[in-house]
Protein backbone atom coordinates (compact mmCIF):
# COMPACT_ATOMS: atom_id res chain seq x y z
CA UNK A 1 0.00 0.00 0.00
CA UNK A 2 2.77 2.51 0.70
CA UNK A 3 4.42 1.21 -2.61
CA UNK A 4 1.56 2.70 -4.20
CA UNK A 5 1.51 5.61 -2.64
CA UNK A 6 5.23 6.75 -2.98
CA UNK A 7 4.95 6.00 -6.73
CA UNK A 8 1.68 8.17 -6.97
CA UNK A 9 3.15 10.84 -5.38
CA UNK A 10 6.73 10.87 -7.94
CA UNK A 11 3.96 10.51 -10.75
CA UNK A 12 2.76 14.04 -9.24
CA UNK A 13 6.00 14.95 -8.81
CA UNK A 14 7.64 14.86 -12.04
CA UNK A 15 4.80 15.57 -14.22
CA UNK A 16 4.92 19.29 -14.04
CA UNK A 17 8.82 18.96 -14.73
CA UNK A 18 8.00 16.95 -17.98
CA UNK A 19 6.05 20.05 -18.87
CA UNK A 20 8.80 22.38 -17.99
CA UNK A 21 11.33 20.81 -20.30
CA UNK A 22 9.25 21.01 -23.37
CA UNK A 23 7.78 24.07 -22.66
CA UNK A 24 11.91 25.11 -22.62
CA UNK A 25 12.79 22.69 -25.30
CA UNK A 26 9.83 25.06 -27.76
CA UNK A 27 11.01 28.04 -26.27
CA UNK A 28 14.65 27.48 -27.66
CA UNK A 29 13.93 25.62 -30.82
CA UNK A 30 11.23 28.48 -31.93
CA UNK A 31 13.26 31.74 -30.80
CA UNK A 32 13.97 33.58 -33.82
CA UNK A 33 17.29 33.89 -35.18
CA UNK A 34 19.62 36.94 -34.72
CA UNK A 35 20.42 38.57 -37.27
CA UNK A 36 23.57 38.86 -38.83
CA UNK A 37 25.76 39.71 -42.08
CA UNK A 38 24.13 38.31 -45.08
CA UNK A 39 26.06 35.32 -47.06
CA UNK A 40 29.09 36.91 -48.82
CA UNK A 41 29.32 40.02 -46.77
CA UNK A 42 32.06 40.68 -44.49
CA UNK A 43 31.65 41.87 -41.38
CA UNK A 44 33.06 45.66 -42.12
CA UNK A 45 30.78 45.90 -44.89
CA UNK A 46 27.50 44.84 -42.38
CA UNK A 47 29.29 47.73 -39.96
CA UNK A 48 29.13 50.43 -42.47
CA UNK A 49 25.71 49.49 -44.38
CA UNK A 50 23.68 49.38 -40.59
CA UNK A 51 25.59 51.90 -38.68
CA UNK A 52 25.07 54.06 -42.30
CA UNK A 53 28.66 55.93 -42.10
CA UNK A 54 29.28 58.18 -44.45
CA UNK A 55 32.83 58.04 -46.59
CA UNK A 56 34.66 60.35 -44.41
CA UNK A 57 33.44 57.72 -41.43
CA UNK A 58 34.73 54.94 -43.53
CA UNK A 59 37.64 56.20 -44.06
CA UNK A 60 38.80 56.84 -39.69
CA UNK A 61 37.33 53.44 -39.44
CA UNK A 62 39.55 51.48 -41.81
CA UNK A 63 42.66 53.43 -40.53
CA UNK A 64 41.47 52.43 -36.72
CA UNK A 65 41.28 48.71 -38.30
CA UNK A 66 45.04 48.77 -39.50
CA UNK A 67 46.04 50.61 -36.25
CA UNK A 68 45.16 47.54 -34.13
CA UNK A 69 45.97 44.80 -36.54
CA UNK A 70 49.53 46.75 -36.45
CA UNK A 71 48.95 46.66 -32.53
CA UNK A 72 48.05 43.06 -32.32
CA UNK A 73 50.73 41.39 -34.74
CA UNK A 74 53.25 42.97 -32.19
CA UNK A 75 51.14 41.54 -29.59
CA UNK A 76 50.64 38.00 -30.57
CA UNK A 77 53.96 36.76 -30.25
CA UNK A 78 53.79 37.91 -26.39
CA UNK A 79 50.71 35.77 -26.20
CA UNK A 80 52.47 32.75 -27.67
């Protein structure tokens, strides 16, 4: 009799968990995906086309670029 019991009350128990985890499971396999460069573009090109820069911003932001890959070649053999 308390067999019965015990295993009624982990029947109880677990049930709502059960519901949980797929309620999760939909919640992550229906989120939307974020959006990010389109196929093909590279990831300075997605910069300028959504932040809209103008040439003259373009331009400061490809020098900044070649600043620190200048800064981190120096760097990386430190790292090593």
């Amino acid at each position: 009799m308390n067999d019965n019991r015990s295993t009624r009350i982990w029947q109880w128990a677990v049930l709502p968990l059960v519901v949980c985890n797929m309620g999760l499971l939909l919640t992550i396999w229906l989120k939307p995906s974020h959006e990010g460069p389109p196929p093909g573009e590279t990831p300075r090109d997605y910069l300028v086309r959504m932040l809209k820069m103008t040439d003259e911003q373009t331009k400061h932001y490809d020098e900044l670029v070649k600043q620190h890959q200048q800064v981190m070649r120096k760097l990386r053999p430190e790292g090593k």
